[in-house]
N, C-alpha and C. Protein backbone atom coordinates (compact mmCIF):
# COMPACT_ATOMS: atom_id res chain seq x y z
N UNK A 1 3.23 -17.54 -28.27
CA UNK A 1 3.71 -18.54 -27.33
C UNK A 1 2.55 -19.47 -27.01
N UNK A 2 2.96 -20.43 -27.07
CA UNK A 2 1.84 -21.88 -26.81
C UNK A 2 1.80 -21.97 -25.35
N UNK A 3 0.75 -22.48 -24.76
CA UNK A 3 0.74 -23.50 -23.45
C UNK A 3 1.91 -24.09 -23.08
N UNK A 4 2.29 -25.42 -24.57
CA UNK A 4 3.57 -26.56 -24.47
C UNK A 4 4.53 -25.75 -23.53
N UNK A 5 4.95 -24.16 -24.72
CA UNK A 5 6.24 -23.90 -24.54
C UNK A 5 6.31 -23.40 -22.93
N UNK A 6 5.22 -23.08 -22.59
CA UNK A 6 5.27 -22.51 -20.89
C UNK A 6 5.13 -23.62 -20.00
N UNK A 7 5.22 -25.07 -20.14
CA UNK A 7 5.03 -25.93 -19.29
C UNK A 7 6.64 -26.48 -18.60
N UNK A 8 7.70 -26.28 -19.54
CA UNK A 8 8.85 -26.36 -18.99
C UNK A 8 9.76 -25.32 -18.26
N UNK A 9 10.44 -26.07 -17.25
CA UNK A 9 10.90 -25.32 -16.04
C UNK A 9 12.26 -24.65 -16.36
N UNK A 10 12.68 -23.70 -16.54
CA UNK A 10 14.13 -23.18 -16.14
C UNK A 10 14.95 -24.03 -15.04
N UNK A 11 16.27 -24.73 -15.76
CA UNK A 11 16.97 -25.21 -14.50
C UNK A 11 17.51 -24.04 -14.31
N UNK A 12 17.16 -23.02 -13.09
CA UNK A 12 17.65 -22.22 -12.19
C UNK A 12 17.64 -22.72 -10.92
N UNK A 13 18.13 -21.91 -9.84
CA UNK A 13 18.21 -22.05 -8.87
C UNK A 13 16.89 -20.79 -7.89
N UNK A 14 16.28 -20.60 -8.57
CA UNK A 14 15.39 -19.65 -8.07
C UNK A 14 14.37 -20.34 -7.09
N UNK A 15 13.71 -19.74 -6.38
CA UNK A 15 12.75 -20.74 -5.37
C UNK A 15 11.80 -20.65 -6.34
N UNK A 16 10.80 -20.14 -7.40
CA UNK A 16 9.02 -20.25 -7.84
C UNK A 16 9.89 -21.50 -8.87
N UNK A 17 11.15 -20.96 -9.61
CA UNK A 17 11.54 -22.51 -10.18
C UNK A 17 11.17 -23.75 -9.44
N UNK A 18 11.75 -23.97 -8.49
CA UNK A 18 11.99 -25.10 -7.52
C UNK A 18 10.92 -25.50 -6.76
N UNK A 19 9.91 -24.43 -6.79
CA UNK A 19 8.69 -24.83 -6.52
C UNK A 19 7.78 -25.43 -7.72
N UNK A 20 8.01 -24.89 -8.79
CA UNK A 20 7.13 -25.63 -10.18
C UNK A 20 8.16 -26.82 -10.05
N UNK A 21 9.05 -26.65 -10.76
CA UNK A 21 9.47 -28.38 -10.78
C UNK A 21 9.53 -29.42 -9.42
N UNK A 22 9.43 -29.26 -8.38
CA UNK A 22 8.82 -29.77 -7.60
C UNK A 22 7.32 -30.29 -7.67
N UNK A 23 6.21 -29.22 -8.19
CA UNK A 23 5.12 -29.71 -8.13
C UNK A 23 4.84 -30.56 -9.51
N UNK A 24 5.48 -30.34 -10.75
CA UNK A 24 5.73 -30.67 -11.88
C UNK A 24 6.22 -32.49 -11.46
N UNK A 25 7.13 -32.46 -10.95
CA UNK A 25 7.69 -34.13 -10.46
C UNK A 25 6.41 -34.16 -9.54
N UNK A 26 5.57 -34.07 -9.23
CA UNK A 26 5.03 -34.52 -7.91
C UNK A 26 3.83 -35.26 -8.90
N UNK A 27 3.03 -34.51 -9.44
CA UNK A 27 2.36 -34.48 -10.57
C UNK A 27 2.40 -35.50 -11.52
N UNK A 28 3.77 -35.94 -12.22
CA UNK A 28 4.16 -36.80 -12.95
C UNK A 28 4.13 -37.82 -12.27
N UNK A 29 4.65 -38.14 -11.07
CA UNK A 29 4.44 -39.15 -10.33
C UNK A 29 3.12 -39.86 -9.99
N UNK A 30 2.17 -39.05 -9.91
CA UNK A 30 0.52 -38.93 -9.12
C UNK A 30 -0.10 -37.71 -9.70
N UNK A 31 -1.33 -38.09 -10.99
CA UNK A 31 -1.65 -37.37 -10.96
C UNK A 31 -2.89 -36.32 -10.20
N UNK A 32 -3.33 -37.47 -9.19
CA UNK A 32 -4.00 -36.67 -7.87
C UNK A 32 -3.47 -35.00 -7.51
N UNK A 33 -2.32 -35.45 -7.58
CA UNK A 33 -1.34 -34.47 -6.76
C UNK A 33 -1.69 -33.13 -7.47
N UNK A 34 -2.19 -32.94 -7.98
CA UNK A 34 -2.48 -31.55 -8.93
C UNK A 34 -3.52 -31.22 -8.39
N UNK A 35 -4.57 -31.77 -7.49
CA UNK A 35 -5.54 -31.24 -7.12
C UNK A 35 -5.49 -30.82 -5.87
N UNK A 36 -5.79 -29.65 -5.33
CA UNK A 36 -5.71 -28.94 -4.10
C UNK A 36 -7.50 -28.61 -3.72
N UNK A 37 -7.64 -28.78 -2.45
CA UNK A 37 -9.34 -28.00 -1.87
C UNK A 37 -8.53 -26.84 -0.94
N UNK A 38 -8.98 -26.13 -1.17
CA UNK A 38 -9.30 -24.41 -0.37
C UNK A 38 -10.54 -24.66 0.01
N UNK A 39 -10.60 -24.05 1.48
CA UNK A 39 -11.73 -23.90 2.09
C UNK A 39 -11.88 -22.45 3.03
N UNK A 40 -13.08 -22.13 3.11
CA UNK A 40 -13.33 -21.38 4.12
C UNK A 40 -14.51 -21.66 5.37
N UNK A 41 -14.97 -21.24 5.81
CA UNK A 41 -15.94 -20.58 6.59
C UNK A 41 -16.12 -19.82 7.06
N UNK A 42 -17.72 -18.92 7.01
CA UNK A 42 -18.25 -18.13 7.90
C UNK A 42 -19.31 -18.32 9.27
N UNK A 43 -19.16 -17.24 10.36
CA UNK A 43 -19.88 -17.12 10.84
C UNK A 43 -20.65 -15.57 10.52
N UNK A 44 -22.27 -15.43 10.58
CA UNK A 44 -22.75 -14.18 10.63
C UNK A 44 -22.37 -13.26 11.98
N UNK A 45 -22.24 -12.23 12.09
CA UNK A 45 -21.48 -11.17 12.83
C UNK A 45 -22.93 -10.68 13.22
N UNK A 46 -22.81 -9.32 13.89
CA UNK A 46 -23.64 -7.84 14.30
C UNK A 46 -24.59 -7.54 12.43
N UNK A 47 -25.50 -7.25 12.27
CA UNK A 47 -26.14 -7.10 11.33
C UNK A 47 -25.47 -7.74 9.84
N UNK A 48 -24.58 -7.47 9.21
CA UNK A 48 -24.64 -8.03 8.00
C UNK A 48 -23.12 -8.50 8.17
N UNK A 49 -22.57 -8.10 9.02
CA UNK A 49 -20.89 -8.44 9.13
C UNK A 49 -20.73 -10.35 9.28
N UNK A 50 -19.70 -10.33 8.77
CA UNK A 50 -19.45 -11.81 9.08
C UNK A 50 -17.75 -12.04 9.67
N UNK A 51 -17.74 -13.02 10.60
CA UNK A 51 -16.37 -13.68 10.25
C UNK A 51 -15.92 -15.01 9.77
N UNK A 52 -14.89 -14.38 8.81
CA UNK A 52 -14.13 -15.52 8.00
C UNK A 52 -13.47 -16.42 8.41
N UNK A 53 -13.01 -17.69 8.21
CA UNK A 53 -11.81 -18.82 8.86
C UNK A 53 -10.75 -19.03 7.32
N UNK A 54 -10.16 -18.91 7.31
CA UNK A 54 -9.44 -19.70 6.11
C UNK A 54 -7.60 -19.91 6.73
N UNK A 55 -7.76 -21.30 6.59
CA UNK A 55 -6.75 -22.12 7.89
C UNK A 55 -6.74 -21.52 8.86
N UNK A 56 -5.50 -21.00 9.22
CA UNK A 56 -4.99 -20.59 10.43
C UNK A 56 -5.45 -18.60 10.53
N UNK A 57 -6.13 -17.94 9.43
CA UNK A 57 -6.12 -16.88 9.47
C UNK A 57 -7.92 -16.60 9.56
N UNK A 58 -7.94 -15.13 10.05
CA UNK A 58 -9.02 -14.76 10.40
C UNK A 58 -9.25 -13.37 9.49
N UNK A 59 -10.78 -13.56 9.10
CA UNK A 59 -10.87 -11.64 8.04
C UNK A 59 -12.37 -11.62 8.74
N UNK A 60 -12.34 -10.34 8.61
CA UNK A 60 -13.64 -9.88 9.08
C UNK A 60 -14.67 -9.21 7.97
N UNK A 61 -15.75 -9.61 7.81
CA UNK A 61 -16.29 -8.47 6.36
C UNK A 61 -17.93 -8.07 6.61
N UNK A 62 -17.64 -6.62 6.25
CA UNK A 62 -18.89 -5.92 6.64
C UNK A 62 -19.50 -5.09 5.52
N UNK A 63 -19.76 -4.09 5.12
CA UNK A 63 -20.46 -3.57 4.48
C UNK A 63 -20.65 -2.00 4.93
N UNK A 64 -20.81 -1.02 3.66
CA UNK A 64 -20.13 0.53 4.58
C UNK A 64 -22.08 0.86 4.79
N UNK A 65 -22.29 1.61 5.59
CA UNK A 65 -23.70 1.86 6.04
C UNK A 65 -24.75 1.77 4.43
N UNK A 66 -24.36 2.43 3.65
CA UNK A 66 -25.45 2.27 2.61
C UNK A 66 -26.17 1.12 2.24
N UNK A 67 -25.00 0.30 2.05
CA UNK A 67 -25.23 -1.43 2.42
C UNK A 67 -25.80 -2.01 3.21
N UNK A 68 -26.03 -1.20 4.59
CA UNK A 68 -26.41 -1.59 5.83
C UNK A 68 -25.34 -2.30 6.57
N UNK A 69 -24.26 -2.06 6.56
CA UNK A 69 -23.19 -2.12 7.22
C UNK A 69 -23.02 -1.06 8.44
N UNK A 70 -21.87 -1.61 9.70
CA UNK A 70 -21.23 -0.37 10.32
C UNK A 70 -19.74 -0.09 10.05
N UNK A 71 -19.72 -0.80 8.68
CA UNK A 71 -18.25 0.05 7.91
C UNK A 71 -17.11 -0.36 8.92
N UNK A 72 -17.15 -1.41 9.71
CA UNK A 72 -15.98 -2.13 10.26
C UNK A 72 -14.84 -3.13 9.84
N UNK A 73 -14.94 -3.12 8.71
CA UNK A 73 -14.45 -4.31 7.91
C UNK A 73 -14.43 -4.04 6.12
N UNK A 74 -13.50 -4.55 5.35
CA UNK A 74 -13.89 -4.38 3.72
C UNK A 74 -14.92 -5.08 3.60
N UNK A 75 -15.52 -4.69 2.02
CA UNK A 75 -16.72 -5.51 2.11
C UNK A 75 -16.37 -6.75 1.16
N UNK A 76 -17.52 -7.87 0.96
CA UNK A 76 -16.87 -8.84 0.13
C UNK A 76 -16.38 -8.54 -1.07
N UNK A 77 -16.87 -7.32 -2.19
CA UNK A 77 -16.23 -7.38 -3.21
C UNK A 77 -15.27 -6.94 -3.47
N UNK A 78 -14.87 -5.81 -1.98
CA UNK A 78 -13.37 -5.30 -2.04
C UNK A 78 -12.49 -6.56 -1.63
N UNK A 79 -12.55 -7.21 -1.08
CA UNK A 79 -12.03 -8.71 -0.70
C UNK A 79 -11.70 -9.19 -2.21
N UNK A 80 -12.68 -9.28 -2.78
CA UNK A 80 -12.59 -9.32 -3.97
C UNK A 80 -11.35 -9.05 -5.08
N UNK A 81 -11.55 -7.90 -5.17
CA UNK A 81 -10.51 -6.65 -5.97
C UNK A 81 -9.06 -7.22 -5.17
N UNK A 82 -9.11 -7.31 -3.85
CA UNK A 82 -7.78 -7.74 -3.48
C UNK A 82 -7.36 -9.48 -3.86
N UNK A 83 -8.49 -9.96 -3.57
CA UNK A 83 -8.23 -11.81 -4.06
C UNK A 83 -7.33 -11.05 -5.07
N UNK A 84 -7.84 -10.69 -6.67
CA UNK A 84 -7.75 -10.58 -7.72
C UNK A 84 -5.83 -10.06 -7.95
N UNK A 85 -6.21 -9.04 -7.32
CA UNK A 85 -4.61 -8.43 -7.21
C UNK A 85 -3.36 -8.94 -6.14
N UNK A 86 -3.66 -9.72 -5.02
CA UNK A 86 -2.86 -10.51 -4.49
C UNK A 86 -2.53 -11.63 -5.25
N UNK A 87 -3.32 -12.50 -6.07
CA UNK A 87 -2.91 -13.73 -6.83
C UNK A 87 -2.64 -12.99 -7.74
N UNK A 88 -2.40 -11.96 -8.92
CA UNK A 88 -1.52 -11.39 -9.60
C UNK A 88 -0.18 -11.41 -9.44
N UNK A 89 -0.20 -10.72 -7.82
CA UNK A 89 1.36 -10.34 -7.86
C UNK A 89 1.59 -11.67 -7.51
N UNK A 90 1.59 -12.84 -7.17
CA UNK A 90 1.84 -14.32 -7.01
C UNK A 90 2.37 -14.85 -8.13
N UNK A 91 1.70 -14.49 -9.33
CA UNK A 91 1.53 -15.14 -10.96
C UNK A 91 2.93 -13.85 -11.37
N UNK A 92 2.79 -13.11 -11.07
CA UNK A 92 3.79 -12.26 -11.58
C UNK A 92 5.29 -12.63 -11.34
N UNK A 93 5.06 -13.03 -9.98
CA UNK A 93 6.57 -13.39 -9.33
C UNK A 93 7.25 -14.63 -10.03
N UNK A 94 5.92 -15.84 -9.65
CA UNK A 94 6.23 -16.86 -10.19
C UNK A 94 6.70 -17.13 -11.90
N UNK A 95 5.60 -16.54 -12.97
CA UNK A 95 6.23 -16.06 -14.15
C UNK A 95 7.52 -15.53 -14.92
N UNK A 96 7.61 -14.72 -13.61
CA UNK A 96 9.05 -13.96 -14.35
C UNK A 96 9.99 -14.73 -14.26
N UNK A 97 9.89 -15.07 -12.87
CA UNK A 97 10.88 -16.35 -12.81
C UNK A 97 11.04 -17.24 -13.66
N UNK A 98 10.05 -18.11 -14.56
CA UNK A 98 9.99 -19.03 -15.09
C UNK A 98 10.55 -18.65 -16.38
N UNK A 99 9.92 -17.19 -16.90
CA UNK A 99 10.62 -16.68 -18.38
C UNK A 99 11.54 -16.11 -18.05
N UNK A 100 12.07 -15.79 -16.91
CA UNK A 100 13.90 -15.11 -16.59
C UNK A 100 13.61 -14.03 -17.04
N UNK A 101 12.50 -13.08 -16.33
CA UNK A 101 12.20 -11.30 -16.68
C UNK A 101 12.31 -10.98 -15.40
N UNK A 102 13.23 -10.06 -15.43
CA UNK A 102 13.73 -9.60 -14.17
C UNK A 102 12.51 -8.59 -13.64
N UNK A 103 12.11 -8.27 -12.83
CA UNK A 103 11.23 -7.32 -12.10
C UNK A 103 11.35 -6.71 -11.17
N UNK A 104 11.56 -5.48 -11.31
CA UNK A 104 12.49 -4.72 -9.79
C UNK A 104 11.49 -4.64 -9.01
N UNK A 105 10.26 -3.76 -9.23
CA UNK A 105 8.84 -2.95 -8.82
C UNK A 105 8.09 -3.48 -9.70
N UNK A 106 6.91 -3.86 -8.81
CA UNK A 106 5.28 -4.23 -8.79
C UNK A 106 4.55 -3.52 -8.17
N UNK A 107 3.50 -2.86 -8.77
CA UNK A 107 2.26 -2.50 -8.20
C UNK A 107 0.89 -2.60 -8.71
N UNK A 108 0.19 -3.05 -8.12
CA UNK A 108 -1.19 -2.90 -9.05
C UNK A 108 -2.07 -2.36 -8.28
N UNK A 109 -3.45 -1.74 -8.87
CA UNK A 109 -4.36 -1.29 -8.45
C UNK A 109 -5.65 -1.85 -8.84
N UNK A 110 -6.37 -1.82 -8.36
CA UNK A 110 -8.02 -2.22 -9.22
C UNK A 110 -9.14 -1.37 -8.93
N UNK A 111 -10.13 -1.48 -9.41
CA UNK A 111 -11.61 -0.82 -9.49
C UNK A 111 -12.37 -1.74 -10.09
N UNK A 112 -13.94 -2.00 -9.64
CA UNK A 112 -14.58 -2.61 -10.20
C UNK A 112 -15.90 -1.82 -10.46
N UNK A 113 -16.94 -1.85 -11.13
CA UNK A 113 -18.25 -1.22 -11.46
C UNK A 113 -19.21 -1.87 -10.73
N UNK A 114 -19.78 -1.52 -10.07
CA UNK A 114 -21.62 -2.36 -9.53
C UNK A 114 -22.22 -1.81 -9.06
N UNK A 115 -23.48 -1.97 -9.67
CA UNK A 115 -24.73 -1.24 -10.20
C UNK A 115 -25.50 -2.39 -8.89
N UNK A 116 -25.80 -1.55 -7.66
CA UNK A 116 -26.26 -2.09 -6.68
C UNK A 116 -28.13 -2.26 -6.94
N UNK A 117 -28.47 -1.87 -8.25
CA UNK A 117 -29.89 -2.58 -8.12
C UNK A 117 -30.31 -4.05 -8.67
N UNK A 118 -29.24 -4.78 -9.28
CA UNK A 118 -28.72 -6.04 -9.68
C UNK A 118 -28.75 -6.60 -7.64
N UNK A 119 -28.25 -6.51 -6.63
CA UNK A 119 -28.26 -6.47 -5.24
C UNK A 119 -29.63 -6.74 -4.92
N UNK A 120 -29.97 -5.38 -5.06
CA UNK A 120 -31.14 -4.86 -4.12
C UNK A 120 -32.25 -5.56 -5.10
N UNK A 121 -32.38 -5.77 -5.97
CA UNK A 121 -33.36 -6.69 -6.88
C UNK A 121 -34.37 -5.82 -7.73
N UNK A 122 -33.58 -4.46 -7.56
CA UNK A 122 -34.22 -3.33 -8.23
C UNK A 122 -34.61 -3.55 -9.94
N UNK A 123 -33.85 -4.37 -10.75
CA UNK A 123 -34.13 -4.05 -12.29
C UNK A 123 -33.38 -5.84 -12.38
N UNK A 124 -34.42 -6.74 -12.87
CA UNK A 124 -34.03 -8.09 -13.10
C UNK A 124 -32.63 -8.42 -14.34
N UNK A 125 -32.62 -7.04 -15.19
CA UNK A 125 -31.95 -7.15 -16.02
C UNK A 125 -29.97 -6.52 -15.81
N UNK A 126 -30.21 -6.38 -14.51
CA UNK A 126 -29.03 -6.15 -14.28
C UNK A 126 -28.14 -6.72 -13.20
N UNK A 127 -27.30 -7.53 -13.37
CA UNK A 127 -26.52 -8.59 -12.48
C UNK A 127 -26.04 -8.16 -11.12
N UNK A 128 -25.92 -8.96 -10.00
CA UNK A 128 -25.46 -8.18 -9.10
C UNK A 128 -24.07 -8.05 -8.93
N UNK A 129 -22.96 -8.74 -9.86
CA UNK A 129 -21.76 -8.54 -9.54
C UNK A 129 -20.95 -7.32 -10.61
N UNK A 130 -20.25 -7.17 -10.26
CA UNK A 130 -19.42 -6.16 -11.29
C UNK A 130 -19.68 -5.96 -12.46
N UNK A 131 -20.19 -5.34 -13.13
CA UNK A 131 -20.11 -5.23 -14.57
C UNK A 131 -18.98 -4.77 -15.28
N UNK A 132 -17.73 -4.87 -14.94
CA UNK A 132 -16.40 -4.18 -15.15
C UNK A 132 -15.51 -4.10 -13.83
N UNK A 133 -14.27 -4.81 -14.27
CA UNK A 133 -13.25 -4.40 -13.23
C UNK A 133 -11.61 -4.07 -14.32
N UNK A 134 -11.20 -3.39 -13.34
CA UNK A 134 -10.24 -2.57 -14.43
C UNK A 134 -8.87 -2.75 -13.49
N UNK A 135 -7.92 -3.45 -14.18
CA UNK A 135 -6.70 -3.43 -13.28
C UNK A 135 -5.24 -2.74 -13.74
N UNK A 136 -4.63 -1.85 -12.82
CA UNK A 136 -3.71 -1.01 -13.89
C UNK A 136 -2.70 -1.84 -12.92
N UNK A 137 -1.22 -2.38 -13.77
CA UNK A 137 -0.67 -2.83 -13.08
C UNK A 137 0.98 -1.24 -13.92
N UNK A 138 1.91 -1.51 -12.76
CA UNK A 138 2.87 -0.64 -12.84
C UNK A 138 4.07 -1.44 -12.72
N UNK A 139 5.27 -1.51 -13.74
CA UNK A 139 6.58 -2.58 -13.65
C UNK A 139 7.61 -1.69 -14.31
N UNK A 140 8.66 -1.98 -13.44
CA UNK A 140 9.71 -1.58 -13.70
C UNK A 140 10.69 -2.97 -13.56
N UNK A 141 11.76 -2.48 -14.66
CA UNK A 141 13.15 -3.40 -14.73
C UNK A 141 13.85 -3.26 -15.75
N UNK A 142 14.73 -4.15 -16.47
CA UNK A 142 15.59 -3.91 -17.33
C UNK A 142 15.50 -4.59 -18.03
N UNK A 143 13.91 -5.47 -17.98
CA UNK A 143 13.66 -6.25 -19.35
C UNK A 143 12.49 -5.40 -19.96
N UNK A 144 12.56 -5.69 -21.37
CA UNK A 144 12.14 -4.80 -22.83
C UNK A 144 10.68 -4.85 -22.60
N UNK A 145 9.97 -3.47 -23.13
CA UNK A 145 8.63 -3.39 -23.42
C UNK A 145 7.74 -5.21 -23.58
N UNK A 146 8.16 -5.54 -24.63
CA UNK A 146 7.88 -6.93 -24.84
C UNK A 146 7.71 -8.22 -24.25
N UNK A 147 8.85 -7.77 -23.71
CA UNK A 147 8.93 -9.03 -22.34
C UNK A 147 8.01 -8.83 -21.31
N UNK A 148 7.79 -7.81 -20.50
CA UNK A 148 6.61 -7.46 -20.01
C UNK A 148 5.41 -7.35 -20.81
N UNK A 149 5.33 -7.10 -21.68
CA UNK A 149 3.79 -7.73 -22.32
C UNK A 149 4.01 -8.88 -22.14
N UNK A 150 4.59 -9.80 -22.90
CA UNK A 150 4.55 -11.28 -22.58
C UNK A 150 4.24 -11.88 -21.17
N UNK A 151 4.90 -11.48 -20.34
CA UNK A 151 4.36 -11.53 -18.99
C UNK A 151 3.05 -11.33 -18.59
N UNK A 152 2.57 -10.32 -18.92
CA UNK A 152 1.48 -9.93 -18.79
C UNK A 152 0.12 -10.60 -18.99
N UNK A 153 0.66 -10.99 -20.50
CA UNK A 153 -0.16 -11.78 -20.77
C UNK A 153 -0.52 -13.45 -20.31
N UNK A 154 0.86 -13.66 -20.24
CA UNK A 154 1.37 -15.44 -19.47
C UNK A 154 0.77 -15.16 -17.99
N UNK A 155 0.87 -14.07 -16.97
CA UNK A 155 -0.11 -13.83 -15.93
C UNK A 155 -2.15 -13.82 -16.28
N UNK A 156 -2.23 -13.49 -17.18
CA UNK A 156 -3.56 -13.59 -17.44
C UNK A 156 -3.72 -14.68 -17.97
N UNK A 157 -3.26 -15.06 -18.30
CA UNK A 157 -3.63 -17.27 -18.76
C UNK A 157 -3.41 -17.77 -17.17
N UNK A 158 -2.78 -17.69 -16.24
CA UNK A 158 -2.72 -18.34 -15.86
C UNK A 158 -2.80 -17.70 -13.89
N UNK A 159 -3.85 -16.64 -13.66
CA UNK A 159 -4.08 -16.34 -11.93
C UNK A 159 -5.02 -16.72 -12.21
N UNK A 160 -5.36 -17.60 -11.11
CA UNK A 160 -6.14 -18.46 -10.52
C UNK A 160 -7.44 -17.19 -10.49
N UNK A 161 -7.27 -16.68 -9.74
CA UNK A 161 -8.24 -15.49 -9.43
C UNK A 161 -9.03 -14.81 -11.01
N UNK A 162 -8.01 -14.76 -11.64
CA UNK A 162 -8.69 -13.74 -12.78
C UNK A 162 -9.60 -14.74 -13.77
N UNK A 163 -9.26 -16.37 -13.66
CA UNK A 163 -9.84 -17.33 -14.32
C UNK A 163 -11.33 -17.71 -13.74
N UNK A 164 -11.14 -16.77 -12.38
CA UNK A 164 -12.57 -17.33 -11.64
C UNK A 164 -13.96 -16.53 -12.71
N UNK A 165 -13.43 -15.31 -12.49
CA UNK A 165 -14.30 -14.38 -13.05
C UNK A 165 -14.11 -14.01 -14.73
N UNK A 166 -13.49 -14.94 -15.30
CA UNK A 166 -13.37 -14.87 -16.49
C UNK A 166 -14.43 -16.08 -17.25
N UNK A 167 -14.38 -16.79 -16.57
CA UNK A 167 -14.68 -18.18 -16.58
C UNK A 167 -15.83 -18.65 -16.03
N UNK A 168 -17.07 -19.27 -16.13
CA UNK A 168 -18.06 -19.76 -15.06
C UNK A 168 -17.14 -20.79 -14.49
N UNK A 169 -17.54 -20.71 -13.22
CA UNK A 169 -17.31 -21.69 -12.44
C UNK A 169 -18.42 -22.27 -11.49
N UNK A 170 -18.53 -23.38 -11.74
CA UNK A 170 -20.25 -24.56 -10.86
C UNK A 170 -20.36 -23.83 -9.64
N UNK A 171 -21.42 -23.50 -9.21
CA UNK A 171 -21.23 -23.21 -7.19
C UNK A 171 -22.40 -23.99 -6.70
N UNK A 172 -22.42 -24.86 -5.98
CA UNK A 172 -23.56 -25.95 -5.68
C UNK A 172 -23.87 -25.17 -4.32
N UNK A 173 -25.06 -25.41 -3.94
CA UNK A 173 -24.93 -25.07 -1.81
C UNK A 173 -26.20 -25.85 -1.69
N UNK A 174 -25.73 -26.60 -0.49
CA UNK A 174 -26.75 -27.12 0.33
C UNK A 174 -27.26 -26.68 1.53
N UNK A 175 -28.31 -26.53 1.45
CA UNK A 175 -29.51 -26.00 2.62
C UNK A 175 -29.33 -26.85 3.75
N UNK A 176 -28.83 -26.89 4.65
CA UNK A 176 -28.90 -27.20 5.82
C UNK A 176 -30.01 -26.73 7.40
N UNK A 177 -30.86 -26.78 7.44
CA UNK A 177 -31.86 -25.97 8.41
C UNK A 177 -31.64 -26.81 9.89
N UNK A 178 -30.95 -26.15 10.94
CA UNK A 178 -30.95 -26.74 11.96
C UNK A 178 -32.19 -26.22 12.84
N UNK A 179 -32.72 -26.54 14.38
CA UNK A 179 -33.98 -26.06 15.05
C UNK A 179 -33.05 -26.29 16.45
């Protein structure tokens, strides 16, 4: 299956339909319109904890004592593991819809690997983020082995999340020093 063939919409009546061809006409019209900013901010917390802003919602993230945390909060890379598996099941929903694969039950799980002296600055040759993350996802329905691979795979072309870490992506930051 090509890109092309996944760019057209099912005339259904489904809402992730009606939401792609909606953004699909919006798009065609303006192609600005395809570009979205996400933002966050932090403030630093009690020793390493921070709090998050992203719009209208609030997360808290800390670190479990080994870290030097007081284990009040997930830490960022479990934040992480969930980014990863919340925009899954997003891509999943939206997908099936689009290829008409029915999906009764979703579940996924994740794990990631990190070798905290990549962190701590213990051994230069070893990165500080994950060296492995492993996601088992679980589906049930009454469409064929196949069709769920296909899915599967049409979800991994295309969560936002899994493209971050698949992918370099630029991260600029500016130093700001206030007194």
């Amino acid at each position: 299956m090509t890109t092309t063939e996944l760019i057209s919409i099912p005339d259904t009546d489904g809402k992730f339909n009606a939401i792609a061809s909606a953004t699909a006409d919006a798009v065609a019209a303006k192609a600005s319109n395809a570009e979205v900013v996400f933002s966050a901010s932090a403030v630093a917390g009690e020793g390493v904890s921070s709090e998050i802003a992203l719009r209208s919602f609030r997360v808290s993230v800390d670190e479990p004592p080994t870290l030097g945390g007081n284990d009040t909060a997930a830490n960022p890379v479990e934040y992480y593991l969930a980014a990863l598996l919340s925009c899954q099941v997003v891509t999943y929903r939206f997908w099936a819809e689009r290829l008409g694969i029915v999906v009764d039950d979703l579940k996924l799980s994740a794990e990631g690997d990190l070798d905290v002296r990549g962190f701590f600055g213990l051994d230069a040759d070893v990165r500080p983020g994950f060296t492995a993350v492993r996601v088992a996802v679980e589906i049930s329905g009454p469409a064929s082995d196949d069709d769920y691979r296909r899915l599967q795979e049409v979800v991994e072309q295309h969560c936002p999340v899994q493209d971050l870490t698949a992918n370099p992506t630029p991260v600029t930051t500016e130093l700001r020093v206030t007194r």
